[in-house]
PDB file of N, CA and C in Angstrom:
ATOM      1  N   UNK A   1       0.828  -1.195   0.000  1.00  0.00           N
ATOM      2  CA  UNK A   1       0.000   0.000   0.000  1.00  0.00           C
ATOM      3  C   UNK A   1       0.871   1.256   0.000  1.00  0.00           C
ATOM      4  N   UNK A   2       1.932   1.534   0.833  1.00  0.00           N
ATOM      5  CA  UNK A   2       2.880   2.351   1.253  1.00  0.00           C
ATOM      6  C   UNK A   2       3.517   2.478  -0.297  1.00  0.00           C
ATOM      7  N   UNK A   3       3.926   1.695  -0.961  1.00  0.00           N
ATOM      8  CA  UNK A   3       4.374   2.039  -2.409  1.00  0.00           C
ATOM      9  C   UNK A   3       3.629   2.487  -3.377  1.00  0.00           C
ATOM     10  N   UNK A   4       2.479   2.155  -3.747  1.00  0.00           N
ATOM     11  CA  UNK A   4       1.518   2.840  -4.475  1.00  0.00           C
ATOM     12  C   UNK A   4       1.095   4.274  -4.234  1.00  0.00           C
ATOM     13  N   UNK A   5       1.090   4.662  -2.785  1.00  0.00           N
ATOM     14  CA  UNK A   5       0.531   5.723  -2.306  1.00  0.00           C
ATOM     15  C   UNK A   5       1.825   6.680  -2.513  1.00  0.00           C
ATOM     16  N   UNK A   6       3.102   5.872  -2.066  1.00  0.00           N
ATOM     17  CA  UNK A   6       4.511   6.997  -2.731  1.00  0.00           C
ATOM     18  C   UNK A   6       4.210   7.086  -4.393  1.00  0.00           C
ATOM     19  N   UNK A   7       4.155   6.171  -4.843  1.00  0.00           N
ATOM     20  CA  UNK A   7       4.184   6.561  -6.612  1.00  0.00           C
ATOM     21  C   UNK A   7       3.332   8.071  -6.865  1.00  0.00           C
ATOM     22  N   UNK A   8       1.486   7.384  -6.852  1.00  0.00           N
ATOM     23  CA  UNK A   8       1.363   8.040  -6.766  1.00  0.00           C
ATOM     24  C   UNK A   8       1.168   9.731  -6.181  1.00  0.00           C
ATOM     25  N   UNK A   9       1.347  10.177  -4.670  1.00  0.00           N
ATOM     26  CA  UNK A   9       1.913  11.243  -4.747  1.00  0.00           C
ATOM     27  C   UNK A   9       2.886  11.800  -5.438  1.00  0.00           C
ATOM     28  N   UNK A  10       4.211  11.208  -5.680  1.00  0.00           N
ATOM     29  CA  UNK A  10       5.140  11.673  -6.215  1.00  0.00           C
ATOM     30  C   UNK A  10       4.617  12.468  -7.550  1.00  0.00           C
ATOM     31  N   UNK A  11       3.614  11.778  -8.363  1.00  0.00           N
ATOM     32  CA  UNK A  11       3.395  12.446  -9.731  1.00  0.00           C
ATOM     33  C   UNK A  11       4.099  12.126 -10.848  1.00  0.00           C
ATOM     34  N   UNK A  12       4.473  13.748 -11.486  1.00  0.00           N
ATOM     35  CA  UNK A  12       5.360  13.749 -12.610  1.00  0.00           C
ATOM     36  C   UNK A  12       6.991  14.017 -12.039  1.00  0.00           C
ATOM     37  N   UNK A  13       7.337  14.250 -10.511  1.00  0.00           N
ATOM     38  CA  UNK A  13       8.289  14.406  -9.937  1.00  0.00           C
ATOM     39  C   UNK A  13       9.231  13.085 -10.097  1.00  0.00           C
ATOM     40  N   UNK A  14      10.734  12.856 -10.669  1.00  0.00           N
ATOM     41  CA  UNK A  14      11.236  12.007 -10.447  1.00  0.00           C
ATOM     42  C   UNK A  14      11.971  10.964  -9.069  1.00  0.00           C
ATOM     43  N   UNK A  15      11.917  10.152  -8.860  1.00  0.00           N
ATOM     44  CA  UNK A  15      12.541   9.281  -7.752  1.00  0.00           C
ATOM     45  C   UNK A  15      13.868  10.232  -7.247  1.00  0.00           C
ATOM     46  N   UNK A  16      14.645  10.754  -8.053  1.00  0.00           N
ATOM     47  CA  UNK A  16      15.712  11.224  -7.570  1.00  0.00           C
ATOM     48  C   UNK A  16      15.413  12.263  -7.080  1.00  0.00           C
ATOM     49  N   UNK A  17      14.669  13.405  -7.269  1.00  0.00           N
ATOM     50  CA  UNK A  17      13.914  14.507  -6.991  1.00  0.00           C
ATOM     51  C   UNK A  17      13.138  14.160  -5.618  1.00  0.00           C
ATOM     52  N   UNK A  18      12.364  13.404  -5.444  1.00  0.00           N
ATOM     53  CA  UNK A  18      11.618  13.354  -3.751  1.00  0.00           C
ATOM     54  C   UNK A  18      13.012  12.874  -2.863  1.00  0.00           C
ATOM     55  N   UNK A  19      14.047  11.966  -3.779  1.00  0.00           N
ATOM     56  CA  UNK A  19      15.361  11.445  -2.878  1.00  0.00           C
ATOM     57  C   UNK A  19      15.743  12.331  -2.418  1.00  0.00           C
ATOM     58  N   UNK A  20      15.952  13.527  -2.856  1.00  0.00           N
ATOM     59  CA  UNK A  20      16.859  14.302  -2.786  1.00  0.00           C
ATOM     60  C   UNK A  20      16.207  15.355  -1.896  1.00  0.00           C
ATOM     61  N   UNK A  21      14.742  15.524  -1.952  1.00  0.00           N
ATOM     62  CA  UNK A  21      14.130  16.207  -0.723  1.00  0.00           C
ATOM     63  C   UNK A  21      14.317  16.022   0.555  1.00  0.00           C
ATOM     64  N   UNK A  22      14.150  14.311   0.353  1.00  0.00           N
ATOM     65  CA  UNK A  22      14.179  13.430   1.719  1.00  0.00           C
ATOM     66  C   UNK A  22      15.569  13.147   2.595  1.00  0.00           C
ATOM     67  N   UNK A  23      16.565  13.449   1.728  1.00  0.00           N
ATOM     68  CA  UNK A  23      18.026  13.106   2.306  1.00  0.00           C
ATOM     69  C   UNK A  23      18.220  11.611   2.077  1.00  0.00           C
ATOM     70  N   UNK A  24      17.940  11.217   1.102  1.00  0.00           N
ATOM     71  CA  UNK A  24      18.365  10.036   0.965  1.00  0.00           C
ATOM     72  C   UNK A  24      18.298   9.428  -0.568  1.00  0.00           C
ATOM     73  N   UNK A  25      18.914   8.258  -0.973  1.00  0.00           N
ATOM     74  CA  UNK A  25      19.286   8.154  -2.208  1.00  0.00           C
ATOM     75  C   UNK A  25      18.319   7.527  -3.285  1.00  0.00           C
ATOM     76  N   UNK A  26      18.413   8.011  -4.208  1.00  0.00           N
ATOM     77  CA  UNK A  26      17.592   7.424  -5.215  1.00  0.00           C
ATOM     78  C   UNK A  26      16.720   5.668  -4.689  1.00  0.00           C
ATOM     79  N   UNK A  27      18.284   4.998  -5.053  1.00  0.00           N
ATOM     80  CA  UNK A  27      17.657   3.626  -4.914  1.00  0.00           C
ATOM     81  C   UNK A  27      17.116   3.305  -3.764  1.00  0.00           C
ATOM     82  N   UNK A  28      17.316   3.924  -2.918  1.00  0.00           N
ATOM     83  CA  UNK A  28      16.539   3.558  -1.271  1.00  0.00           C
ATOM     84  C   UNK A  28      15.019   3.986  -1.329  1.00  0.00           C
ATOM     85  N   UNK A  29      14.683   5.132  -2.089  1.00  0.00           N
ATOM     86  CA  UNK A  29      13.250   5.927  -2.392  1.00  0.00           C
ATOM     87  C   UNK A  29      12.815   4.375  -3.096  1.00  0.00           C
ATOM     88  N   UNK A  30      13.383   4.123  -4.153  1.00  0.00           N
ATOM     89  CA  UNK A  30      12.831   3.048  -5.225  1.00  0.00           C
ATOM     90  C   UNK A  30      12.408   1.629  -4.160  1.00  0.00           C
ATOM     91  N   UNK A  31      13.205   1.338  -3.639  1.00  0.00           N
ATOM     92  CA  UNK A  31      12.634   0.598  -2.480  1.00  0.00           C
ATOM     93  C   UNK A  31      11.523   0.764  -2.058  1.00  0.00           C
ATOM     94  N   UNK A  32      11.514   1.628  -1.528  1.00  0.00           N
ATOM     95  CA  UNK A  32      10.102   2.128  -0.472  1.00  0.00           C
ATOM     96  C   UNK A  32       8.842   2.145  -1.552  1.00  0.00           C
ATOM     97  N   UNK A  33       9.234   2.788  -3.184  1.00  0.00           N
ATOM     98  CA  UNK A  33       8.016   2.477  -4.200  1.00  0.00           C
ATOM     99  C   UNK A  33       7.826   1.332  -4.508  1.00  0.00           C
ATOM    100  N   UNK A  34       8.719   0.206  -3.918  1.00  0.00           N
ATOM    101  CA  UNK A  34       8.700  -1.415  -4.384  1.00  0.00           C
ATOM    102  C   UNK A  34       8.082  -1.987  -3.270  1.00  0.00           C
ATOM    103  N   UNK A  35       7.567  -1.643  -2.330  1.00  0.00           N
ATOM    104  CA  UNK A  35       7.829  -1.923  -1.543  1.00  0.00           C
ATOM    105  C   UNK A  35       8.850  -3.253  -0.764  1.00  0.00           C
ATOM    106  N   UNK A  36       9.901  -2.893  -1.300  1.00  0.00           N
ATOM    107  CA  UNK A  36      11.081  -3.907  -0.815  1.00  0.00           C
ATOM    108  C   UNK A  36      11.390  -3.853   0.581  1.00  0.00           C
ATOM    109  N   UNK A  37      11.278  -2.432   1.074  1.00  0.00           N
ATOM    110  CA  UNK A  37      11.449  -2.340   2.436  1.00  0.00           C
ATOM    111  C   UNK A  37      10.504  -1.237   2.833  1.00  0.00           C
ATOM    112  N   UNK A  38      10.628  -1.218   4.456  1.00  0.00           N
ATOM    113  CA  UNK A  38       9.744   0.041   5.121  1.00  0.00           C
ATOM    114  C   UNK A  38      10.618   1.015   5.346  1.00  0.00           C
ATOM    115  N   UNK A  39      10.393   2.537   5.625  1.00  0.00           N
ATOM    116  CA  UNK A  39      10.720   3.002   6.305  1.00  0.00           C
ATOM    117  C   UNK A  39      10.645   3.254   7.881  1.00  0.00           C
ATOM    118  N   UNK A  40      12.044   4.206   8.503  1.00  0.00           N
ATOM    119  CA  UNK A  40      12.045   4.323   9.479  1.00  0.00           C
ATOM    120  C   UNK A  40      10.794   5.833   9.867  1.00  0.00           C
ATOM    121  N   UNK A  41      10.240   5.529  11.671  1.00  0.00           N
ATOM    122  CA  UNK A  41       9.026   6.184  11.472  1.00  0.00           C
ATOM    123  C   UNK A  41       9.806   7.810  11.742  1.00  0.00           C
ATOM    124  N   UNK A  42      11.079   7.912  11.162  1.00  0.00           N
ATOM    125  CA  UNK A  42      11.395   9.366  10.885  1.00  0.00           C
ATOM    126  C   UNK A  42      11.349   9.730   9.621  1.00  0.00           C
ATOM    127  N   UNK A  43      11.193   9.070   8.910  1.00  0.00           N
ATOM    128  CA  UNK A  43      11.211   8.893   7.217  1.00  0.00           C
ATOM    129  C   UNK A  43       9.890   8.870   7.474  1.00  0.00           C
ATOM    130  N   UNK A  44       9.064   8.357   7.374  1.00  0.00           N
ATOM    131  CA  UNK A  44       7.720   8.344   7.110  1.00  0.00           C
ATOM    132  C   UNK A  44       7.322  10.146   7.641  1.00  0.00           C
ATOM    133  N   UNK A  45       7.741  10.444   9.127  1.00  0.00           N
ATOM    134  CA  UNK A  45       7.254  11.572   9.215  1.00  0.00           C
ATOM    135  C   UNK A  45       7.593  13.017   7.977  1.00  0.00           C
ATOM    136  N   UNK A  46       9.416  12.867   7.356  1.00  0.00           N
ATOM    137  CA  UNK A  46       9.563  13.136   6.362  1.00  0.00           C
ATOM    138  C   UNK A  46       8.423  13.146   5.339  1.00  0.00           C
ATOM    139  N   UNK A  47       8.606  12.385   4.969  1.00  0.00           N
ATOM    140  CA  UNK A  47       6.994  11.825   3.315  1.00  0.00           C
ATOM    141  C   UNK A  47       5.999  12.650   3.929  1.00  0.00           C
ATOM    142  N   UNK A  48       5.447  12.252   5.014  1.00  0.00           N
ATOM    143  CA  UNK A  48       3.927  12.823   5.554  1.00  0.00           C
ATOM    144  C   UNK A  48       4.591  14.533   5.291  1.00  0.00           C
ATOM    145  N   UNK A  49       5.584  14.854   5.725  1.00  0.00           N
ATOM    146  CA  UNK A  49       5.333  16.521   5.667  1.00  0.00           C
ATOM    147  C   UNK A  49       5.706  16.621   3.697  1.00  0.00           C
ATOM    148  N   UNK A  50       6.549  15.793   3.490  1.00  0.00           N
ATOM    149  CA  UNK A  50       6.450  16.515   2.226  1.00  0.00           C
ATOM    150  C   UNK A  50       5.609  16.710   0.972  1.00  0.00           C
ATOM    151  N   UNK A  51       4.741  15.349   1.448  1.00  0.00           N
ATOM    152  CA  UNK A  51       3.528  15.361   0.382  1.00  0.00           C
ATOM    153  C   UNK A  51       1.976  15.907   0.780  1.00  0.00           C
ATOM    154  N   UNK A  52       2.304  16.601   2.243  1.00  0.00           N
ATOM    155  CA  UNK A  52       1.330  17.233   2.795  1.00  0.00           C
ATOM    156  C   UNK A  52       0.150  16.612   2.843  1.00  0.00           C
ATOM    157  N   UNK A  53       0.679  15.289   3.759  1.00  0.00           N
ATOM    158  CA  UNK A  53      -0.415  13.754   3.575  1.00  0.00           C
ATOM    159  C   UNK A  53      -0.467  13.665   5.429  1.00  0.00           C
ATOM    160  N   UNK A  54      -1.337  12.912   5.489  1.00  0.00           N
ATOM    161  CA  UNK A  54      -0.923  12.089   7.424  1.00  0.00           C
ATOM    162  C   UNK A  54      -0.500  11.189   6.614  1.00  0.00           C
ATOM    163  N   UNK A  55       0.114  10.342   8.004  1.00  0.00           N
ATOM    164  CA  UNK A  55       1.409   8.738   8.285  1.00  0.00           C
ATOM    165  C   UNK A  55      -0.029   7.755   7.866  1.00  0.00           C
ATOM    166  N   UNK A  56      -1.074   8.142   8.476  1.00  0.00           N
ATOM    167  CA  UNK A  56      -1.924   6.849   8.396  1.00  0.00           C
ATOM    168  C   UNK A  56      -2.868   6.974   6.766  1.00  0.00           C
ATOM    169  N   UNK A  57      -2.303   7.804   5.968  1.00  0.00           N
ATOM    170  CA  UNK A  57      -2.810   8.013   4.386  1.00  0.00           C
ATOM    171  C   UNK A  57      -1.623   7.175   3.947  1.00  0.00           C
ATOM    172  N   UNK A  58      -0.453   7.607   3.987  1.00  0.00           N
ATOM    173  CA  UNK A  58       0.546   6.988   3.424  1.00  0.00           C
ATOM    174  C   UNK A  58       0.864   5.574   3.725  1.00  0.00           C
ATOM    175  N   UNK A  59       0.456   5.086   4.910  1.00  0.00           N
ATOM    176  CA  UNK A  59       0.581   3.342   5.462  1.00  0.00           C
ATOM    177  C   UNK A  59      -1.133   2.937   5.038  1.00  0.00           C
ATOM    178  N   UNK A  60      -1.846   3.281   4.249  1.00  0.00           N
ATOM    179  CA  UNK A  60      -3.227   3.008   4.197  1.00  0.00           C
ATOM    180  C   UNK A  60      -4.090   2.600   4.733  1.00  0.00           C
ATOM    181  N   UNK A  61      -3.881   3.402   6.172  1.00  0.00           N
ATOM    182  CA  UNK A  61      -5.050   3.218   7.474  1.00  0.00           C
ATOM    183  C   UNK A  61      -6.102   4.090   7.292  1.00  0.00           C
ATOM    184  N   UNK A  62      -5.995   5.101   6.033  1.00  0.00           N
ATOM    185  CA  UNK A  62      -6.986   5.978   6.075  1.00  0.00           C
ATOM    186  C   UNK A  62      -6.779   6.362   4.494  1.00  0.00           C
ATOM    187  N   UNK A  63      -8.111   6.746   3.752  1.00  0.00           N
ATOM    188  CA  UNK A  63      -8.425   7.279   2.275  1.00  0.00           C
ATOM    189  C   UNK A  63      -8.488   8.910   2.678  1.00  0.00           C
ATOM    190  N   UNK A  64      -8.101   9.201   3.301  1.00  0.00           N
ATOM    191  CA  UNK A  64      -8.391  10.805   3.192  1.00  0.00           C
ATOM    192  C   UNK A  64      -6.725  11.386   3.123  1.00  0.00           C
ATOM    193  N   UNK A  65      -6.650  12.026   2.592  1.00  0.00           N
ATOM    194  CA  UNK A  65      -4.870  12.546   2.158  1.00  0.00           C
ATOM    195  C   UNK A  65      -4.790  14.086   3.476  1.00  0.00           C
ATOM    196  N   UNK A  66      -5.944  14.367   4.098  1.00  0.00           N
ATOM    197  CA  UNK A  66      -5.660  15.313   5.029  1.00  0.00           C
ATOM    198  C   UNK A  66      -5.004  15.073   5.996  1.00  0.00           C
ATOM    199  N   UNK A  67      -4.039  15.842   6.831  1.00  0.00           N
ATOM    200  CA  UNK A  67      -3.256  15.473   8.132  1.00  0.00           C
ATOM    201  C   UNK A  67      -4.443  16.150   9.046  1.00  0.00           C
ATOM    202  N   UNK A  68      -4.168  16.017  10.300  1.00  0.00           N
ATOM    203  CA  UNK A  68      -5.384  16.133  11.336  1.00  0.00           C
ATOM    204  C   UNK A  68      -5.381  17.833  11.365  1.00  0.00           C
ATOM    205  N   UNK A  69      -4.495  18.264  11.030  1.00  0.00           N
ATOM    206  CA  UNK A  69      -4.357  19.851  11.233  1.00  0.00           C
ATOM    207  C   UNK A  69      -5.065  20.346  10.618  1.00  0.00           C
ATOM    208  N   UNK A  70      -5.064  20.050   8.840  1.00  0.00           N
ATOM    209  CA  UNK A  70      -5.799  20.127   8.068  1.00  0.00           C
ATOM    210  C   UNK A  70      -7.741  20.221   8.334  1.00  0.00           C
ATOM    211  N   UNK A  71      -7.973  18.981   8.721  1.00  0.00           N
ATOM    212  CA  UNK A  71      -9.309  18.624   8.866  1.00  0.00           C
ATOM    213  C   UNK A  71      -9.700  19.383   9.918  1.00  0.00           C
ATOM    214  N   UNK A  72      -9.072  19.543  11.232  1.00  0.00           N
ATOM    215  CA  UNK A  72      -9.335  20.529  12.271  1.00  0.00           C
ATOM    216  C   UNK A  72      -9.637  21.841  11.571  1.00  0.00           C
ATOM    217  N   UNK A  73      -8.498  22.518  10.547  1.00  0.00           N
ATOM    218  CA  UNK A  73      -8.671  23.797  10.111  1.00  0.00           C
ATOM    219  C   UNK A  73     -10.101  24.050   9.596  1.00  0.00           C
ATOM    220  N   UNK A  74     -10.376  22.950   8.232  1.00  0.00           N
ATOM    221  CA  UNK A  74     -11.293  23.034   7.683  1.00  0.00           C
ATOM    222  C   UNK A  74     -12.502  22.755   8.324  1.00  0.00           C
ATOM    223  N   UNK A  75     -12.986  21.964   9.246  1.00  0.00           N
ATOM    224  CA  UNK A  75     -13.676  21.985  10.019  1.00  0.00           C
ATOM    225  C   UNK A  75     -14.178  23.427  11.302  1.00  0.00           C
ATOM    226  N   UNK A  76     -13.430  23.816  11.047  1.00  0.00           N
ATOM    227  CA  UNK A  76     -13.933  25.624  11.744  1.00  0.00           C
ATOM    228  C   UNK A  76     -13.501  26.740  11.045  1.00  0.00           C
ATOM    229  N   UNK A  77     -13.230  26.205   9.469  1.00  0.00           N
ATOM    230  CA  UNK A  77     -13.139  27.815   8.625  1.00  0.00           C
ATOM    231  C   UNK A  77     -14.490  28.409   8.785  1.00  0.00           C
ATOM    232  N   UNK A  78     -15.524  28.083   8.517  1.00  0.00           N
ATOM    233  CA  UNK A  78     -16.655  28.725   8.329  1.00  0.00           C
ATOM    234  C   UNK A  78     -16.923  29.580   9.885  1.00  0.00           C
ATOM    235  N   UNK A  79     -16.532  29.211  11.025  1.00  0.00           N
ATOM    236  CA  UNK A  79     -16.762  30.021  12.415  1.00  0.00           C
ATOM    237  C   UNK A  79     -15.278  31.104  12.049  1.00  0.00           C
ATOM    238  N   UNK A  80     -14.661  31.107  11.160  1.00  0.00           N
ATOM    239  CA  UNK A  80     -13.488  32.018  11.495  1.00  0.00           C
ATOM    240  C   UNK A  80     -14.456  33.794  11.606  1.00  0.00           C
ATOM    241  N   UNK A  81     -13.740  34.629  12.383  1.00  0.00           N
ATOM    242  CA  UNK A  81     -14.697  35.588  12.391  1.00  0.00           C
ATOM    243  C   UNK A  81     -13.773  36.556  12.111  1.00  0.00           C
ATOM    244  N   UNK A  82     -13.705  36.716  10.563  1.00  0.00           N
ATOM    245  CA  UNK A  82     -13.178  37.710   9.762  1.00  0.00           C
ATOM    246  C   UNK A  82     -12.990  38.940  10.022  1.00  0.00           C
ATOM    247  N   UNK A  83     -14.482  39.520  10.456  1.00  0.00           N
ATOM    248  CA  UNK A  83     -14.211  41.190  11.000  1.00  0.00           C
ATOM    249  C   UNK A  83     -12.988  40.979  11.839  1.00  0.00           C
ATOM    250  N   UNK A  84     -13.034  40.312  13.407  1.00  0.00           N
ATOM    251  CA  UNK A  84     -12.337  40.526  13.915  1.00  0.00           C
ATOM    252  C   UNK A  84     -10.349  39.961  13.753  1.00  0.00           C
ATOM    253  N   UNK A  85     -10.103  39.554  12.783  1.00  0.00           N
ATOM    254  CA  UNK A  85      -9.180  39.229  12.282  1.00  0.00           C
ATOM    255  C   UNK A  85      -8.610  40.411  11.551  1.00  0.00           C
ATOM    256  N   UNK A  86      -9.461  40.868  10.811  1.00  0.00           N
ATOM    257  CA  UNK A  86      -9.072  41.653   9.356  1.00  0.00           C
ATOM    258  C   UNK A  86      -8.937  43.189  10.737  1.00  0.00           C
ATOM    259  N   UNK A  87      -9.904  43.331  11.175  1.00  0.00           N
ATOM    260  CA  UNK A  87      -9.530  44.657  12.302  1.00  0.00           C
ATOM    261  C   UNK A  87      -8.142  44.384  12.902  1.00  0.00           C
ATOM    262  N   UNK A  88      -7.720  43.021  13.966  1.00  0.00           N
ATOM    263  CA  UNK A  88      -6.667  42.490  13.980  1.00  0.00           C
ATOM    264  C   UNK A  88      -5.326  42.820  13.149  1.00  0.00           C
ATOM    265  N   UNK A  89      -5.146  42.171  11.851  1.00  0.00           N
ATOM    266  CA  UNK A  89      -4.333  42.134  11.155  1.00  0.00           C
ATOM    267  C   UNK A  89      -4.966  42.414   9.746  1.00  0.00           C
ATOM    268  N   UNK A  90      -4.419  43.422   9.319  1.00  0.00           N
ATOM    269  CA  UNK A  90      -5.411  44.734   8.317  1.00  0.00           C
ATOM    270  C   UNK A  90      -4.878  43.843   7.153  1.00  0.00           C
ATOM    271  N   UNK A  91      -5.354  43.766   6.087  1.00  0.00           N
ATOM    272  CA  UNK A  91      -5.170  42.835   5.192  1.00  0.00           C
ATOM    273  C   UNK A  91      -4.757  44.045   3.744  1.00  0.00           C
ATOM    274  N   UNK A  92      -3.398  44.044   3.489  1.00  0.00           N
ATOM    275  CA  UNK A  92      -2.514  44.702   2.158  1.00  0.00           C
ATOM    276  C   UNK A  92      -3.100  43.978   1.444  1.00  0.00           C
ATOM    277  N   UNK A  93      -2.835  44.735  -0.003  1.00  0.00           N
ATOM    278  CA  UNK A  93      -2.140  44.261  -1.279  1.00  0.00           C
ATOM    279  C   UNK A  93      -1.518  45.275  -2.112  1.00  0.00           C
ATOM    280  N   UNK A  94      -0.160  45.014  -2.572  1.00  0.00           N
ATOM    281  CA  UNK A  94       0.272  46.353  -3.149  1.00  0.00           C
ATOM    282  C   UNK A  94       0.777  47.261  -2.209  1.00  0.00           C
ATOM    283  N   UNK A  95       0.859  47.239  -0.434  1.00  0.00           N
ATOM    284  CA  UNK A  95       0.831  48.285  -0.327  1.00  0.00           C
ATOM    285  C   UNK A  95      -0.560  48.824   0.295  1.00  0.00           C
ATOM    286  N   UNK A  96      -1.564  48.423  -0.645  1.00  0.00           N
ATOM    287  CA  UNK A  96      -2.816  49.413   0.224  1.00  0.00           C
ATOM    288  C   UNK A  96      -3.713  48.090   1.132  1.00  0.00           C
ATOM    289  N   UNK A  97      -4.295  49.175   1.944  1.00  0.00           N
ATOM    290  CA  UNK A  97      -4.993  48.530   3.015  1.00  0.00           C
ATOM    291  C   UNK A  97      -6.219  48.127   2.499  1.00  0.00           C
ATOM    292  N   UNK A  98      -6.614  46.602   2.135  1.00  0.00           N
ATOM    293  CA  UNK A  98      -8.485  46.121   1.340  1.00  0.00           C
ATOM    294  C   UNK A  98      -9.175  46.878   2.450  1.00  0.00           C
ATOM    295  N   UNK A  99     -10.417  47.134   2.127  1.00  0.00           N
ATOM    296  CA  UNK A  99     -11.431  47.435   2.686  1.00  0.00           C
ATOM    297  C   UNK A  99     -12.272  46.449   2.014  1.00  0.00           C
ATOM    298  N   UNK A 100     -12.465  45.573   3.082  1.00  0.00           N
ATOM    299  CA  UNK A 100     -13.294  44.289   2.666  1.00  0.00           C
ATOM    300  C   UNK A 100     -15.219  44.328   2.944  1.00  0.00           C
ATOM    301  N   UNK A 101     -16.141  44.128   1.819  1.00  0.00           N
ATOM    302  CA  UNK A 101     -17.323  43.986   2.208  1.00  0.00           C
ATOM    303  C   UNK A 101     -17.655  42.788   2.663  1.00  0.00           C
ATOM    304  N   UNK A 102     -18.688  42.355   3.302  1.00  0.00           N
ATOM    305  CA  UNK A 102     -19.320  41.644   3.715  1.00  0.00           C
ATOM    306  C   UNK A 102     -19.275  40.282   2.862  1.00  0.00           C
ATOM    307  N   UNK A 103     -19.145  40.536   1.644  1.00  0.00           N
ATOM    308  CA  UNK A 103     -19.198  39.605   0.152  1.00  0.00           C
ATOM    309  C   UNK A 103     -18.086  39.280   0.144  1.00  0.00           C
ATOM    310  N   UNK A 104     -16.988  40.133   0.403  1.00  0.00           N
ATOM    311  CA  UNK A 104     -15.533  40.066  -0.197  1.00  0.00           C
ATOM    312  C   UNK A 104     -15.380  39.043   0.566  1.00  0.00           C
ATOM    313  N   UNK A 105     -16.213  39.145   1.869  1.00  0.00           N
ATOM    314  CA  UNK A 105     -15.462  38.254   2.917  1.00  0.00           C
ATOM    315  C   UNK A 105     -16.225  36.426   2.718  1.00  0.00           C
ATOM    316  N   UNK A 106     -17.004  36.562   2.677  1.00  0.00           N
ATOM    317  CA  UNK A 106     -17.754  35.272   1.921  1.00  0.00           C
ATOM    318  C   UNK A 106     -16.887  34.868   0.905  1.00  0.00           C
ATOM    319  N   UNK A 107     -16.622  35.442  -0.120  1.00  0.00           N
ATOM    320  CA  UNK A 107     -15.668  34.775  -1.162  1.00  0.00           C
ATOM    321  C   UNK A 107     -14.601  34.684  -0.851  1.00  0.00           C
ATOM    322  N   UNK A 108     -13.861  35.111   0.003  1.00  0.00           N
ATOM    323  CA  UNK A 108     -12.457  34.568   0.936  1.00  0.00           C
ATOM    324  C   UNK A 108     -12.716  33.100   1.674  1.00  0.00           C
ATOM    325  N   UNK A 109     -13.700  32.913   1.969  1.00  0.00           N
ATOM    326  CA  UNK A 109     -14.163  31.468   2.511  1.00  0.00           C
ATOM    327  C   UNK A 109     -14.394  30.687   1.473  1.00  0.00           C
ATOM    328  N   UNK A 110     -15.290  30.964   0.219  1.00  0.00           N
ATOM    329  CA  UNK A 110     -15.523  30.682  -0.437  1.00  0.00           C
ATOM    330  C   UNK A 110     -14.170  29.801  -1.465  1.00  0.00           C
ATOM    331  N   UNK A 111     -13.219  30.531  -1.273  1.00  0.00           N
ATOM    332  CA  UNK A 111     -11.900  30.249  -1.693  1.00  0.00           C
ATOM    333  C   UNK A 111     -11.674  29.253  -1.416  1.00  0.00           C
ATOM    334  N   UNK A 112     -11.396  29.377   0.415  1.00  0.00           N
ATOM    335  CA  UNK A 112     -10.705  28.620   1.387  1.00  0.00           C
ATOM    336  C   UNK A 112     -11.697  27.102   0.476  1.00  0.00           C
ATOM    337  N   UNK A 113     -12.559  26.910   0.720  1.00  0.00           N
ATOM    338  CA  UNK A 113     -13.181  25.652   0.734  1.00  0.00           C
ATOM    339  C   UNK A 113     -13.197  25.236  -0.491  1.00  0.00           C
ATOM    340  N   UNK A 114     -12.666  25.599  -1.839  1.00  0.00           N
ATOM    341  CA  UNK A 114     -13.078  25.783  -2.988  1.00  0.00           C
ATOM    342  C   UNK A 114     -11.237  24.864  -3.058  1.00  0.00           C
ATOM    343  N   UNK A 115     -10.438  25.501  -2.760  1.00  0.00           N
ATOM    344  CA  UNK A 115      -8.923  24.610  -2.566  1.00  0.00           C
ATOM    345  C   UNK A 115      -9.126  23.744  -1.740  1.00  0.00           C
ATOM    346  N   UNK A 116      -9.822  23.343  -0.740  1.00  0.00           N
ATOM    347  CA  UNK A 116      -9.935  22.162  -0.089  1.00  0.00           C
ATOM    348  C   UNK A 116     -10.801  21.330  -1.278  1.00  0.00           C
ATOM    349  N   UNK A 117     -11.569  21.513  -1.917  1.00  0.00           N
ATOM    350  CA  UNK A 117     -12.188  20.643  -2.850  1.00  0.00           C
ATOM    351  C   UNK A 117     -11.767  20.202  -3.806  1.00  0.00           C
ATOM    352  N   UNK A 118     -10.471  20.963  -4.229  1.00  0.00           N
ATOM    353  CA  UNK A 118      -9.194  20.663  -5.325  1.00  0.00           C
ATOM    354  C   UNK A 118      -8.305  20.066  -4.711  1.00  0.00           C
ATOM    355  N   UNK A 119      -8.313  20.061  -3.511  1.00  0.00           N
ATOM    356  CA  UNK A 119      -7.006  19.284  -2.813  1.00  0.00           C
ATOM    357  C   UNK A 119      -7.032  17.630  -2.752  1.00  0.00           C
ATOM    358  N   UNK A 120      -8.576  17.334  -2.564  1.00  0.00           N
ATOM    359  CA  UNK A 120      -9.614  16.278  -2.313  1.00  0.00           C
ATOM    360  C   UNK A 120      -8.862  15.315  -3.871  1.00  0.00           C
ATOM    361  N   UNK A 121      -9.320  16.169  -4.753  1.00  0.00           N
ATOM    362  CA  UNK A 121      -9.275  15.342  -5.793  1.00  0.00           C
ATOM    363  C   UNK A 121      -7.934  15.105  -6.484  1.00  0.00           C
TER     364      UNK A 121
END
């Protein structure tokens, strides 16, 4: 399971390319896509941060590719309470200070959940 789930994350990224993220060598990555061997659970925590997966997506204890941080986040974006954030920490671009409507701020959520639904797939 652990090898399929490395392939595919990896993508169009080559074996030597995630090796080389991970600190370790080509043919040892190719292993772990063979599953010829396991990794150590410091390597695994490696993978989990770099493919922005949990340990129990990548060992296939779980179909959801979110880490718990993730699901926590998304699970109380919608209570985030914008006014008092954006009063908080005034939100630039360019330089100037948004003056955000009521809408603007809906479609900032709207966002948020809109990349969680692209992330999904």
């Amino acid at each position: 399971m652990l090898g399929e789930r490395l392939v595919k994350l990896r993508g169009n990224r080559t074996q030597k390319q995630i090796a080389e993220q991970l600190g370790i060598s080509r043919a040892r990555y190719s292993h772990y896509e063979n599953n010829h061997v396991q990794p150590s659970n410091e390597l695994l925590k490696k993978m989990s941060d770099l493919y922005g997966v949990s340990i129990d997506y990548l060992l296939g204890r779980s179909d959801s590719e979110l880490n718990f941080l993730e699901k926590e986040f998304l699970k109380d974006v919608a209570s985030i309470p914008l006014d008092e954030v954006i009063q908080k920490y005034p939100l630039k671009f360019m330089g100037e200070q948004l003056n955000l409507t009521s809408d603007d701020k809906k479609a900032i959520l709207a966002f948020i959940k809109t990349l969680h639904e692209l992330k999904k797939k």
